[in-house]
N, C-alpha and C. Protein backbone atom coordinates (compact mmCIF):
# COMPACT_ATOMS: atom_id res chain seq x y z
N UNK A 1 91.58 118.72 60.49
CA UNK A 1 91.78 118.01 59.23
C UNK A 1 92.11 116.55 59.54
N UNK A 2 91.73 115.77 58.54
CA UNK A 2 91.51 114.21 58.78
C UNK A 2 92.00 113.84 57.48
N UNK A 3 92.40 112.54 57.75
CA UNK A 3 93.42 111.52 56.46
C UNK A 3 92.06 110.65 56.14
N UNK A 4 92.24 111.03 54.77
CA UNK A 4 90.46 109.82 54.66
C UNK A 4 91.50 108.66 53.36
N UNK A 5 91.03 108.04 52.95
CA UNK A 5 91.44 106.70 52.19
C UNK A 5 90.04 106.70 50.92
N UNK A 6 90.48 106.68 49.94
CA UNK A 6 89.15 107.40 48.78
C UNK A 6 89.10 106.12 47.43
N UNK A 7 88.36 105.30 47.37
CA UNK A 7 88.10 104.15 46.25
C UNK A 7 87.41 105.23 45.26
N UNK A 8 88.22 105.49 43.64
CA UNK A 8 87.48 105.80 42.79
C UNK A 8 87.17 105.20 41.95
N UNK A 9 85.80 104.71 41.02
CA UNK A 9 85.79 104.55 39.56
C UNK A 9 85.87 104.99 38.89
N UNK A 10 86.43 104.55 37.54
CA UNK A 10 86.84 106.24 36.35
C UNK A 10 85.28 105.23 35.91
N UNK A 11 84.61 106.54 34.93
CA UNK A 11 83.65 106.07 34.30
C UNK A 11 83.96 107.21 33.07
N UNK A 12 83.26 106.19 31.79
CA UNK A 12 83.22 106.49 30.28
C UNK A 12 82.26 106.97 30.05
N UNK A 13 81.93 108.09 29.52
CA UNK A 13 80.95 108.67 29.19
C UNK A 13 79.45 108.27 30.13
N UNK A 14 78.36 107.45 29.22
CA UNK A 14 77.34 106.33 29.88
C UNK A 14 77.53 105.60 30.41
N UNK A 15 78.55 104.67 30.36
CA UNK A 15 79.42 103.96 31.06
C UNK A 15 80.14 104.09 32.34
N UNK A 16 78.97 103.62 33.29
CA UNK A 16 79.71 104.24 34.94
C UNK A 16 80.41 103.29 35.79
N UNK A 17 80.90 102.26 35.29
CA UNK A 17 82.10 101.71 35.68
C UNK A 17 82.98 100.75 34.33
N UNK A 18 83.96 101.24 34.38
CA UNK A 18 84.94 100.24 33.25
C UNK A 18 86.07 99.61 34.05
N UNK A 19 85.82 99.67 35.21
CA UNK A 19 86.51 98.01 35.98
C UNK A 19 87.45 98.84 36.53
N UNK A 20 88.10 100.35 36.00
CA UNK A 20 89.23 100.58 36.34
C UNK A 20 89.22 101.68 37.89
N UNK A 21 90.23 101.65 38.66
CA UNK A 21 89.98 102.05 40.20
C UNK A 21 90.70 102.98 40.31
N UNK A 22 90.72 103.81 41.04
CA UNK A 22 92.17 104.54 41.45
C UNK A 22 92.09 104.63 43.41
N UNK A 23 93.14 104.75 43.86
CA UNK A 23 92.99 104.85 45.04
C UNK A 23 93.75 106.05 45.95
N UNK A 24 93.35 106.38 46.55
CA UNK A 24 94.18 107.74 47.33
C UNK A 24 93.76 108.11 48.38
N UNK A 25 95.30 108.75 49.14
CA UNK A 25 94.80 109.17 50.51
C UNK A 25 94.63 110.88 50.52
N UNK A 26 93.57 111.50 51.58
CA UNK A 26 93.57 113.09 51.10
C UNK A 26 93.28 113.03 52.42
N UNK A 27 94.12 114.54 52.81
CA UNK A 27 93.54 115.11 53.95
C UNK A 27 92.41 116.33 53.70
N UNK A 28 91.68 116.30 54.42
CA UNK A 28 90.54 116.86 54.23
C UNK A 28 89.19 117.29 55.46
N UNK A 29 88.77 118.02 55.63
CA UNK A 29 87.82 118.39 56.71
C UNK A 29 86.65 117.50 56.72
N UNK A 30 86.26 116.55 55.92
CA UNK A 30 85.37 115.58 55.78
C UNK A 30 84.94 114.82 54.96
N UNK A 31 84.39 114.14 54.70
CA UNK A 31 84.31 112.80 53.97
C UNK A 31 84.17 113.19 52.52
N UNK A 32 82.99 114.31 52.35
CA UNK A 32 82.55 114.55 51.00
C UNK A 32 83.65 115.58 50.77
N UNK A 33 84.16 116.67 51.67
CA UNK A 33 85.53 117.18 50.86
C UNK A 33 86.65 116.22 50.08
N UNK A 34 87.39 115.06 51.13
CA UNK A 34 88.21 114.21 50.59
C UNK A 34 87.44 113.36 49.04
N UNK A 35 86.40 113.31 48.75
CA UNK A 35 85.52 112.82 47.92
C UNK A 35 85.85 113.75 46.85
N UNK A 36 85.41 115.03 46.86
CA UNK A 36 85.99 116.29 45.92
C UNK A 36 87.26 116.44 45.50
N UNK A 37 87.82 116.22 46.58
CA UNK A 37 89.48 116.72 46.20
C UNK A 37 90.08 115.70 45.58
N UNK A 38 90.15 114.15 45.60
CA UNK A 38 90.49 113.07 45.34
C UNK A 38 89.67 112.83 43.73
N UNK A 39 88.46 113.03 43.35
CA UNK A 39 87.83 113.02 42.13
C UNK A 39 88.35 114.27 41.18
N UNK A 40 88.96 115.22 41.95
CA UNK A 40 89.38 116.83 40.97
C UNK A 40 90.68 116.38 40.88
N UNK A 41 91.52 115.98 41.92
CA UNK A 41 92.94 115.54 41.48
C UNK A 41 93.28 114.54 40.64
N UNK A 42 92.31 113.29 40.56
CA UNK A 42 92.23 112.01 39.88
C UNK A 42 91.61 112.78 37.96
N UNK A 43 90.35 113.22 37.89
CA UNK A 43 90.60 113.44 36.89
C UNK A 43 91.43 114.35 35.63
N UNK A 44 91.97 114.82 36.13
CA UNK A 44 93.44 115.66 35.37
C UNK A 44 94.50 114.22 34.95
N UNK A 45 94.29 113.31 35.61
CA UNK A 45 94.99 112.46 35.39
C UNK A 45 94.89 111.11 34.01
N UNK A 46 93.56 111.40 34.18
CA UNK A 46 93.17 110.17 32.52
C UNK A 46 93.23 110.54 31.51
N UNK A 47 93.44 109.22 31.01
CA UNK A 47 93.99 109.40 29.24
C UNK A 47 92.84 110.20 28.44
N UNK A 48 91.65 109.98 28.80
CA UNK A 48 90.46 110.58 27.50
C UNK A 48 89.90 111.49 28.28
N UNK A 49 90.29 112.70 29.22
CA UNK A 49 89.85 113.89 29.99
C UNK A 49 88.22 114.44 29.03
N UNK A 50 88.18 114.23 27.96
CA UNK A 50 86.75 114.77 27.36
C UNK A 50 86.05 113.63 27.60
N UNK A 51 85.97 112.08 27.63
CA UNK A 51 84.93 111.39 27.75
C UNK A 51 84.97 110.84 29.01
N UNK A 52 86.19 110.47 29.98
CA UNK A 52 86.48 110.34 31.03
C UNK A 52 86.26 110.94 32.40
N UNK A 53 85.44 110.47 33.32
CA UNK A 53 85.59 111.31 34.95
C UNK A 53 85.79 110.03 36.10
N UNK A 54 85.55 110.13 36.77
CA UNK A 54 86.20 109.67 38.22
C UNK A 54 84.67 110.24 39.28
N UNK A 55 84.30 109.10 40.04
CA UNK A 55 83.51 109.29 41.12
C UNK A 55 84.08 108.47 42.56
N UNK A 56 83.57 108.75 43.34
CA UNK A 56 84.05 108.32 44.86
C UNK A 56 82.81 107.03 45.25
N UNK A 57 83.45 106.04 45.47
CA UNK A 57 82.90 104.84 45.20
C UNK A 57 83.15 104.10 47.32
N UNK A 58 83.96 104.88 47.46
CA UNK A 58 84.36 104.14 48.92
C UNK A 58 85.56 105.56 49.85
N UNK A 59 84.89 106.62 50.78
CA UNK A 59 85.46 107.02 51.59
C UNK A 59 85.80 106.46 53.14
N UNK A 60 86.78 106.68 53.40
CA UNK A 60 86.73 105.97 55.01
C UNK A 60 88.16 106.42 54.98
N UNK A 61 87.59 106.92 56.92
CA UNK A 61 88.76 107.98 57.90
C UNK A 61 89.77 106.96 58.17
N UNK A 62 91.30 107.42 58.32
CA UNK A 62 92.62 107.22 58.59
C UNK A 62 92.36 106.85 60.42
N UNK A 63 92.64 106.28 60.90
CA UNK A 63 92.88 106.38 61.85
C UNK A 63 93.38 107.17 62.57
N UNK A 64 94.30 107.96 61.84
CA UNK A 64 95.56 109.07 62.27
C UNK A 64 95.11 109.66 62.11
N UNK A 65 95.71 111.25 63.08
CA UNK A 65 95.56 112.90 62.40
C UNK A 65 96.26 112.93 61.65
N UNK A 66 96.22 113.67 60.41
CA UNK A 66 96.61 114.52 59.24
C UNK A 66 97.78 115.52 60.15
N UNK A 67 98.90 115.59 59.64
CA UNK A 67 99.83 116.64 60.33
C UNK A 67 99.50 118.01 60.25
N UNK A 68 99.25 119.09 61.18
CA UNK A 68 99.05 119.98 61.34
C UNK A 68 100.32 120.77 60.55
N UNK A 69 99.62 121.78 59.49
CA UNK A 69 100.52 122.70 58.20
C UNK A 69 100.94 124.02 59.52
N UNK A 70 102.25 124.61 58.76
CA UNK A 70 102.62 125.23 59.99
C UNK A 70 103.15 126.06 59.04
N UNK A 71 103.02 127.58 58.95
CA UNK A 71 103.53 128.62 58.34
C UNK A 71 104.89 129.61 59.07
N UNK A 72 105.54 129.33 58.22
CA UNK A 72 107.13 130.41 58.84
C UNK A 72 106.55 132.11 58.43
N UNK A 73 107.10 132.29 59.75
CA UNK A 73 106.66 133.42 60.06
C UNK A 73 108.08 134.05 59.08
């Protein structure tokens, strides 16, 4: 798992950019996962969820590893 850095545009209906961005970091197994997970988490988040979505406009890897999840036994 890898730390990716994710540029979104929200877009309005026909309207595929309205200026507004969101930005986030996701760990993720690859570029187009962090792309998924960052556009599914981002749109739950806007004000007009029926005319409103979110696309991935700019992915690019963390330099760092992502911390390895560790389950108690």
């Amino acid at each position: 798992m890898n730390l990716y850095r994710v540029v979104l545009s929200v877009a309005q209906a026909a309207q595929l950019n309205t200026g507004r961005q969101i930005k986030a970091e996701v760990v993720a197994h690859s570029r187009l996962d962090a792309a998924l997970i960052a556009e599914g988490a981002a749109d739950v988040t806007l004000n007009r969820p029926d005319i409103e979505y979110t696309h991935a406009v700019s992915v690019i890897p963390v330099n760092k590893q992502a911390p390895a999840m560790s389950v108690a036994a």
